[in-house]
Protein backbone atom coordinates (compact mmCIF):
# COMPACT_ATOMS: atom_id res chain seq x y z
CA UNK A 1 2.00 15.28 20.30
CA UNK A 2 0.28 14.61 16.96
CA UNK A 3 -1.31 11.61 16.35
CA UNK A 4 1.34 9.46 14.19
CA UNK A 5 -0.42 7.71 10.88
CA UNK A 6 2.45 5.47 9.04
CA UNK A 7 1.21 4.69 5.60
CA UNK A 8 3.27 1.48 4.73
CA UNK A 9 3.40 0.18 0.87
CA UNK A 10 4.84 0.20 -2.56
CA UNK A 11 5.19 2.51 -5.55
CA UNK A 12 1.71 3.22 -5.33
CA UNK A 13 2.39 4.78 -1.74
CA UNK A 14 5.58 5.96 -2.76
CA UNK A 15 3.54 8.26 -5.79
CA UNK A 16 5.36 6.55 -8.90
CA UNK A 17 3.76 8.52 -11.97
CA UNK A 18 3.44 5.75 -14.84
CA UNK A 19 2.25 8.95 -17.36
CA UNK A 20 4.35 11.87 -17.41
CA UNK A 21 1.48 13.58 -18.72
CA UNK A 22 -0.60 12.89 -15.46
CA UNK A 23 1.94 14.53 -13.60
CA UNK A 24 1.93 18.12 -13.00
CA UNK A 25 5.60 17.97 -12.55
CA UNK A 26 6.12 15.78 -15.58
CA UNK A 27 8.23 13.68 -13.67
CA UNK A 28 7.67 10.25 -12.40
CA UNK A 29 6.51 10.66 -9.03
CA UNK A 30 3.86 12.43 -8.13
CA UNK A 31 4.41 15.90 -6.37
CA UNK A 32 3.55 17.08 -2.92
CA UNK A 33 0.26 18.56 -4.34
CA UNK A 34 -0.84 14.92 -5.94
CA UNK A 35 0.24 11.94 -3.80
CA UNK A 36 -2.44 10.45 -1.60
CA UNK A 37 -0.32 10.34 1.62
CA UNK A 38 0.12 14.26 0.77
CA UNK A 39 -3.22 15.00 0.14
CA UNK A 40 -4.42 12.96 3.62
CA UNK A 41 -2.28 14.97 5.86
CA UNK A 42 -3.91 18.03 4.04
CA UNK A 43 -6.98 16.74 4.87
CA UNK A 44 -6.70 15.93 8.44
CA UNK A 45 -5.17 18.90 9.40
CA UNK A 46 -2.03 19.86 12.18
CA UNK A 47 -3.38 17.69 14.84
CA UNK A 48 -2.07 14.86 12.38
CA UNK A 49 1.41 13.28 10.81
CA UNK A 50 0.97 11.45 7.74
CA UNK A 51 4.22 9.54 7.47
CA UNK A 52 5.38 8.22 3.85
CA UNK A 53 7.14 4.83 3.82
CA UNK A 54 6.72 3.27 0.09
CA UNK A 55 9.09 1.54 -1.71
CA UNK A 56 8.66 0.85 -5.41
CA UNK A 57 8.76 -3.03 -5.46
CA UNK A 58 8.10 -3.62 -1.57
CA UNK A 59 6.34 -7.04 -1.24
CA UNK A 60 4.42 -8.16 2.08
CA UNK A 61 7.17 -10.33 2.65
CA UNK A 62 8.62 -12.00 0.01
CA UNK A 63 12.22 -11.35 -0.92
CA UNK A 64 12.60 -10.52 -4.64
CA UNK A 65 16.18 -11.61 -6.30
CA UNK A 66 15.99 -8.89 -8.44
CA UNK A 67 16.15 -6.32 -6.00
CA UNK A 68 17.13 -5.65 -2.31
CA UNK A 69 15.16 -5.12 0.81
CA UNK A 70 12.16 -5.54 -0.96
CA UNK A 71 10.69 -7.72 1.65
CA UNK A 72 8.27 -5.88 4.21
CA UNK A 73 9.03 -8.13 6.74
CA UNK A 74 12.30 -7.54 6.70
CA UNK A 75 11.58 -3.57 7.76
CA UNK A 76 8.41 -3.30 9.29
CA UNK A 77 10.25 -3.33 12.67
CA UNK A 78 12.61 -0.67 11.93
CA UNK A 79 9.86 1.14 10.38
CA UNK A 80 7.31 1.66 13.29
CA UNK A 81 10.17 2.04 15.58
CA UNK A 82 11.45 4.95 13.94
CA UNK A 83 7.89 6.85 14.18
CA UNK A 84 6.85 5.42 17.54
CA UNK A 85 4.54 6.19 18.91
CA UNK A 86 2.44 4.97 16.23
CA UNK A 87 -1.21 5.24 16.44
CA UNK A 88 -2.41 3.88 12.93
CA UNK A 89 -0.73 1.96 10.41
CA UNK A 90 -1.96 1.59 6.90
CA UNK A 91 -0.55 -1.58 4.39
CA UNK A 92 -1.37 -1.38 1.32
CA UNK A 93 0.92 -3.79 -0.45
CA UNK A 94 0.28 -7.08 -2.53
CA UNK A 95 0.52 -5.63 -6.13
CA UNK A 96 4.35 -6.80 -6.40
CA UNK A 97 3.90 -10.07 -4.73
CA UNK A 98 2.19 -11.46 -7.84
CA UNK A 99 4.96 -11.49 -9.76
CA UNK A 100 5.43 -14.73 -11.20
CA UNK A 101 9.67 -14.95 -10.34
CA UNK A 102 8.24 -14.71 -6.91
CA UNK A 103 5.80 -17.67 -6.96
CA UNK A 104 2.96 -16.83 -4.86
CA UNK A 105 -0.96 -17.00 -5.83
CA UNK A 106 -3.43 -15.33 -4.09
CA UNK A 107 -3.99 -17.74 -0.60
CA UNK A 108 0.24 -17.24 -0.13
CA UNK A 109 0.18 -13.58 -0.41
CA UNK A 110 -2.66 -13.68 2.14
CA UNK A 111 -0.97 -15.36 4.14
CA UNK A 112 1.78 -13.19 3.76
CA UNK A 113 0.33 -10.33 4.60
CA UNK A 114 -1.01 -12.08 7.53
CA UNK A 115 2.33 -13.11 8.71
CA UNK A 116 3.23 -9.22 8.11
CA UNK A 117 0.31 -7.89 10.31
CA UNK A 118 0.75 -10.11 13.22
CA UNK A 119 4.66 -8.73 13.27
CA UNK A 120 3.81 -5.48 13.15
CA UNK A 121 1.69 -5.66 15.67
CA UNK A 122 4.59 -6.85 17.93
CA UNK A 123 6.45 -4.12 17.84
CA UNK A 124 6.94 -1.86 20.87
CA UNK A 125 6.13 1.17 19.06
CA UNK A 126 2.48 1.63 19.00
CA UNK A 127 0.75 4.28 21.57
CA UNK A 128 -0.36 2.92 25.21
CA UNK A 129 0.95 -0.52 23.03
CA UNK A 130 -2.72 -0.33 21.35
CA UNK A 131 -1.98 -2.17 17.99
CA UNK A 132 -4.30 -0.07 15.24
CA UNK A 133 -3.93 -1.78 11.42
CA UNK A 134 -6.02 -0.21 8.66
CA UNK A 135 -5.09 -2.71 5.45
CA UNK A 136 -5.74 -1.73 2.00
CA UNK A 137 -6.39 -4.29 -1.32
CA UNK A 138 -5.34 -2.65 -4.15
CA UNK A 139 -6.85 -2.09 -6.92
CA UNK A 140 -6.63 -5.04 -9.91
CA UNK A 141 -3.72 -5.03 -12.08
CA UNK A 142 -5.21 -4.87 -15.25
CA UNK A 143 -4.88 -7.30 -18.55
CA UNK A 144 -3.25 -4.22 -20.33
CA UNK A 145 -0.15 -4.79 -18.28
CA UNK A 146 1.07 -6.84 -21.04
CA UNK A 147 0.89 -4.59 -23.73
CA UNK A 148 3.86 -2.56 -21.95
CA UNK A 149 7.33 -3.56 -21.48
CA UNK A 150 6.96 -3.64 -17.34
CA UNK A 151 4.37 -6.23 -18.04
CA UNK A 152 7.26 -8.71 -19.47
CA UNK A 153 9.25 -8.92 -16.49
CA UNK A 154 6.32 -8.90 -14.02
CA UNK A 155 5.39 -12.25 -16.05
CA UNK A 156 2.41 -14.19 -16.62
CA UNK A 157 -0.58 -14.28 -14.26
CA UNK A 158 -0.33 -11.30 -12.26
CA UNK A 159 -4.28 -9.65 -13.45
CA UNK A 160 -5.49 -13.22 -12.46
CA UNK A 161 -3.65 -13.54 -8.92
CA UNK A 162 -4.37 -9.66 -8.28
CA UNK A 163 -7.97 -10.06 -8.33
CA UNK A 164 -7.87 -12.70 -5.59
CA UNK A 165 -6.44 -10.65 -2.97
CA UNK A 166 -8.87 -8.57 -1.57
CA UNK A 167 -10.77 -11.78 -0.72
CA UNK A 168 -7.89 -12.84 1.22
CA UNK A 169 -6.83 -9.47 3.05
CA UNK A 170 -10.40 -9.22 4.02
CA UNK A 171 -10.05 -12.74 5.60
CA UNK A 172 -7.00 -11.04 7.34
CA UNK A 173 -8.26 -8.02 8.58
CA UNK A 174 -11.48 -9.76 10.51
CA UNK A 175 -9.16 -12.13 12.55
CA UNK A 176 -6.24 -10.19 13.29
CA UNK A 177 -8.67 -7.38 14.07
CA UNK A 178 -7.77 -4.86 11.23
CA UNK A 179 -9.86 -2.12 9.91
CA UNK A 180 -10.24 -3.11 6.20
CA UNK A 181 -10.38 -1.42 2.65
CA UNK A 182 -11.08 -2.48 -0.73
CA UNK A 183 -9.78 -0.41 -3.38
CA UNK A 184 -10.76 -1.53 -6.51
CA UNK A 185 -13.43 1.02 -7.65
CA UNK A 186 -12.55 3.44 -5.44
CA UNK A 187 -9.14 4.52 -6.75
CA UNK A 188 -8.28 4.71 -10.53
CA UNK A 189 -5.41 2.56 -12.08
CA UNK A 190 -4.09 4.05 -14.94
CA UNK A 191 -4.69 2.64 -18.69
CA UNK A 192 -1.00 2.38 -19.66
CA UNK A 193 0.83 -0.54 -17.00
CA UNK A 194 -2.78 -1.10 -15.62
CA UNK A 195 -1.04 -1.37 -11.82
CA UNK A 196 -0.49 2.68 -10.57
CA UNK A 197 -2.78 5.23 -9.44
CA UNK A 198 -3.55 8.04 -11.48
CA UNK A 199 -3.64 11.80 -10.17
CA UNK A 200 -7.38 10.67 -10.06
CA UNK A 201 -6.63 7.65 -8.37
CA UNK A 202 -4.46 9.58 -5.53
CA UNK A 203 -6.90 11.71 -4.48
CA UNK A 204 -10.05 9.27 -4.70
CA UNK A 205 -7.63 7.08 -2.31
CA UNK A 206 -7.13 10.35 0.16
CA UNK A 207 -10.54 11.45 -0.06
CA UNK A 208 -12.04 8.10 1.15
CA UNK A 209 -9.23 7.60 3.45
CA UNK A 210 -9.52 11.20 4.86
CA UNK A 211 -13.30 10.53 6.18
CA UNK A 212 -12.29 6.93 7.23
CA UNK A 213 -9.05 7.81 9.50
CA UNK A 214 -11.13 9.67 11.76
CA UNK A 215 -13.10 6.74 12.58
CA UNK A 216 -10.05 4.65 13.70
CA UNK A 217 -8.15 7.03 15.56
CA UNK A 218 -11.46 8.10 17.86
């Protein structure tokens, strides 16, 4: 059996395409050819299965009452069951919880994604029940989030409380025993909502991640 890598996140692991014009398909997702979960399971080769599981909005685990089943607690179990037996899991979530209707700073959406790691690694789904967590910190949302109308409803705050998070997930990762990866600088936001990968950004993301997974899966 191939070795089972579920890539756990948001719109940014879902492929949401902010530019049209960045997007071969001129759509707003990225295609097949462009989406970093894509371009890792090219990467890796057969002996591999890169599984997709973003959701545009998906918070570590804070409900949003905007939206439903936004909360990554509330389907992390479901999640890893369904593509047991896992053997890596990679978050890379945090972007939505600063959202100022959802009234977290930095240290809560640590803890968060604490509280979302230590579930996850609960679950009976995981190979010889060998828990293996790579988390990602995004890259910063950017100040120019607020010259776009997605920046109005995202509220005040969010470039501010972004930038405190890696700090915190790296605190995570070393004691629940994570592999750990900062993102900002490594994978390109765009310069138009300031909080999605661009083409760029996808395949910087896959390329790093494609020498990396190796490591953790021995």
């Amino acid at each position: 059996m191939k070795k089972h890598i579920v890539c756990f996140g948001d719109s940014n692991t879902h492929g949401y395409c902010a530019d049209p014009a960045d997007c071969a398909d001129g759509g707003d997702r990225y295609n097949e050819e462009e989406r970093w979960t894509c371009l890792l399971q090219k990467a890796l080769g057969e002996d591999y299965l890169v599984l997709e599981e973003g959701l545009s909005g998906r918070t570590t685990v804070f409900p949003d009452p905007l939206h439903e089943s936004m909360s990554g607690l509330d389907v992390i179990y479901s999640t890893l069951m369904s593509h047991e037996p896992v053997d890596l899991l990679i978050l890379m979530l945090g972007t939505n919880d600063t959202k100022e209707r959802l009234g977290a700073n930095a240290a809560c959406i640590g803890i968060g994604m604490e509280r979302l790691v230590m579930k996850a690694k609960t679950v009976p789904a995981w190979r010889d029940g060998k828990p293996n967590i790579l988390l990602i910190a995004p890259p910063h949302i950017g100040e120019g989030l607020y010259l776009r109308p997605e920046g109005v409803p995202m509220g005040p705050g969010c470039p501010e409380k972004s930038r405190g998070v890696a700090e915190r997930f790296a605190v995570v990762a070393q004691n629940q025993g994570c592999a750990f990866l900062d993102a900002e600088g490594l994978a390109e936001f765009n310069k138009l909502d300031c909080m999605h990968l661009t083409r760029l950004g996808h395949k910087q993301l896959a390329d790093k991640l494609s020498e990396l997974v190796p490591t953790l899966l021995g």
